[in-house]
Protein backbone atom coordinates (compact mmCIF):
# COMPACT_ATOMS: atom_id res chain seq x y z
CA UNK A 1 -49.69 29.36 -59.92
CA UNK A 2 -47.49 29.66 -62.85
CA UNK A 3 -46.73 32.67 -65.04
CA UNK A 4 -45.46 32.14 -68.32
CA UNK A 5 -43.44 34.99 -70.52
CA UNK A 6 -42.38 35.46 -73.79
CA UNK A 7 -41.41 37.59 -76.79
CA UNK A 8 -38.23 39.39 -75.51
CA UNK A 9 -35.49 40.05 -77.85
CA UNK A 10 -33.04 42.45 -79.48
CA UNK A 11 -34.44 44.93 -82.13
CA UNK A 12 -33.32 48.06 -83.26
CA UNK A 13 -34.48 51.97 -82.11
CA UNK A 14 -38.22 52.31 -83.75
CA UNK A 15 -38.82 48.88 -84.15
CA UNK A 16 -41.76 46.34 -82.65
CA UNK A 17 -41.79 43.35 -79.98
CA UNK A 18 -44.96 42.10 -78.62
CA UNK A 19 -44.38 40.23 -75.05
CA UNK A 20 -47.28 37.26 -73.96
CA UNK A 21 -47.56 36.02 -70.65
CA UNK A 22 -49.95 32.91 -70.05
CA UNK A 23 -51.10 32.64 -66.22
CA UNK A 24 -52.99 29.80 -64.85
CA UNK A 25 -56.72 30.00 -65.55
CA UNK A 26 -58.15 30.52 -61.75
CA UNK A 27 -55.84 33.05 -61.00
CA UNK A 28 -55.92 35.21 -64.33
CA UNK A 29 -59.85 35.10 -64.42
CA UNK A 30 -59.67 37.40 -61.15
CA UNK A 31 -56.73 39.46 -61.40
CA UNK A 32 -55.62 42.71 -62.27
CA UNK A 33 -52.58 41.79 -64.85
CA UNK A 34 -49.55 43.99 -65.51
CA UNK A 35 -46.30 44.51 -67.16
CA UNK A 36 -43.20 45.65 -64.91
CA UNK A 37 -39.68 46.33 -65.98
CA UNK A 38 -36.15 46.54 -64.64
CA UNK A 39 -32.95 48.15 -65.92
CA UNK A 40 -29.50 47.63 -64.91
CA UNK A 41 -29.18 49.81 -61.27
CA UNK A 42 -33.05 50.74 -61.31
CA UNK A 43 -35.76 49.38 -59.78
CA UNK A 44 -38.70 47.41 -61.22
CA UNK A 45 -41.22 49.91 -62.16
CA UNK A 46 -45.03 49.53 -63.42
CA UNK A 47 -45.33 49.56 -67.61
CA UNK A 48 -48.73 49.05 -67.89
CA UNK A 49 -51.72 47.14 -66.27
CA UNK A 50 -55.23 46.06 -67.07
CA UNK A 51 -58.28 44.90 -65.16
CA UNK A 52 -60.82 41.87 -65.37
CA UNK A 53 -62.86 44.27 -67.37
CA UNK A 54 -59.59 45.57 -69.46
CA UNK A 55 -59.33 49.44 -68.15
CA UNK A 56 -55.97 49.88 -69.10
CA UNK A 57 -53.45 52.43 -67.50
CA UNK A 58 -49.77 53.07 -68.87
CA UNK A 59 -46.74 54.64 -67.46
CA UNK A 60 -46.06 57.84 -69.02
CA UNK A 61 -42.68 57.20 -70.71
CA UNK A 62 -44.68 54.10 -72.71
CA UNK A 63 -47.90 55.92 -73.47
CA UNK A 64 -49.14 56.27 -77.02
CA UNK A 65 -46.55 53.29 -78.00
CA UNK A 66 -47.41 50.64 -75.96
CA UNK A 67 -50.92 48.46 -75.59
CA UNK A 68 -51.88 46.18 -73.02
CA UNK A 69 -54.15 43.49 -73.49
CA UNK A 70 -56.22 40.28 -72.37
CA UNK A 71 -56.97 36.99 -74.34
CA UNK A 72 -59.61 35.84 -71.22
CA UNK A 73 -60.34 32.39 -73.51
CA UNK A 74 -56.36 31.95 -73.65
CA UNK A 75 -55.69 33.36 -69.81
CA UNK A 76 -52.98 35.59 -71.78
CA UNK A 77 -51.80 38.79 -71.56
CA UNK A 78 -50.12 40.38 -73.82
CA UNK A 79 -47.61 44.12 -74.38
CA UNK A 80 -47.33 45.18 -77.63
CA UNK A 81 -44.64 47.52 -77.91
CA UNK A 82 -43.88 50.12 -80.66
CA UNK A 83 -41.37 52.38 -81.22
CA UNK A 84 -39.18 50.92 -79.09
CA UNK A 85 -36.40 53.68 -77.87
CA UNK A 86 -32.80 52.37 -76.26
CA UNK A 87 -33.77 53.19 -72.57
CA UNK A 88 -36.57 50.99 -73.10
CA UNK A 89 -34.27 48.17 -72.68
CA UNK A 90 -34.80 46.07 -69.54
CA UNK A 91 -36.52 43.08 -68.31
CA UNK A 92 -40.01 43.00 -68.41
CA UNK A 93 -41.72 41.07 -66.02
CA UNK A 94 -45.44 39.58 -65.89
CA UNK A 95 -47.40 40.43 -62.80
CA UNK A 96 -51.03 38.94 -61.23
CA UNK A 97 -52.18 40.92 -59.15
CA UNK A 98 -55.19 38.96 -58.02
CA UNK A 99 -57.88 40.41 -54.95
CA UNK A 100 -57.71 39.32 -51.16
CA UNK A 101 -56.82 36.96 -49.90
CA UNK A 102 -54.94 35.40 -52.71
CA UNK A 103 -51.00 36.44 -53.32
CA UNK A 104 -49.25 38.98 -55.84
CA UNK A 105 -47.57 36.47 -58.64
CA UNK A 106 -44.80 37.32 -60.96
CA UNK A 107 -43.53 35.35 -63.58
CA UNK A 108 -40.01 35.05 -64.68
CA UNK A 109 -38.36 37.78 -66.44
CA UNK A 110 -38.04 37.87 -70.36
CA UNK A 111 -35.53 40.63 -71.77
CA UNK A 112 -35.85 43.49 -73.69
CA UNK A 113 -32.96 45.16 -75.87
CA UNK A 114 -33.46 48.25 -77.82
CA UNK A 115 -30.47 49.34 -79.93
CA UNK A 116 -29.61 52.42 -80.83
C-alpha cells in the first residue's frame, strides 16, 4: 500500500496551499482518509478526515479555512488550505485509515511553512 503526498511549500501569512495525497485504489475505496500534522516538539495531531461517503470533520484551529476532500475516480485526497496562519506550519501527513482487519497507513510527510 502506498501513499503518495504533495503540495507542501512556503507561502506567506493569509495565503493558499492545497496538499493531494494519491493512495492505492483497494485500500482508498474502503477507508476513512485524513490529514495529520506535526510541529517541531509537538505531536502529530488530526487536521481533518473524511469518510467513504465524504462526512467531513475538522480540528477546531483549521475550521472554516480548511476543506477536505475525495477524488474516488482518482483514489485522491486532497486539503485545501486557506488563510494559512504561521503556527500552521508543520508537516502534514496523509493517513488511511481503512476497517478491520486491514492496517492504519500513512504516507510520507510533505511540509508546510507559513510565514509571518
Amino acid at each position: 500500500v502506498q501513499l503518495q503526498a504533495s503540495g507542501g511549500g512556503l507561502v506567506q501569512a493569509g495565503g493558499s496551499l492545497r496538499l493531494s495525497c494519491v493512495a492505492s485504489r483497494e485500500i482508498f475505496a474502503i477507508s476513512v482518509m485524513g490529514w495529520y500534522r506535526q510541529a517541531p516538539g509537538k505531536q502529530r495531531e488530526l487536521v481533518a478526515r473524511i469518510t467513504t461517503r465524504s462526512t467531513t470533520n475538522y480540528a477546531d484551529p483549521v475550521k472554516g479555512r480548511f476543506t477536505i476532500s475525495r477524488d474516488n475516480a482518482k483514489n485522491t485526497v486532497y486539503l485545501q488550505m486557506n488563510s494559512l496562519k504561521p503556527e500552521d506550519t508543520a508537516v502534514y501527513y496523509c493517513n488511511a485509515d481503512p476497517p478491520s482487519p486491514f492496517n492504519n497507513y500513512w504516507g510520507q510527510g510533505t511540509q508546510v511553512t507559513v510565514s509571518s
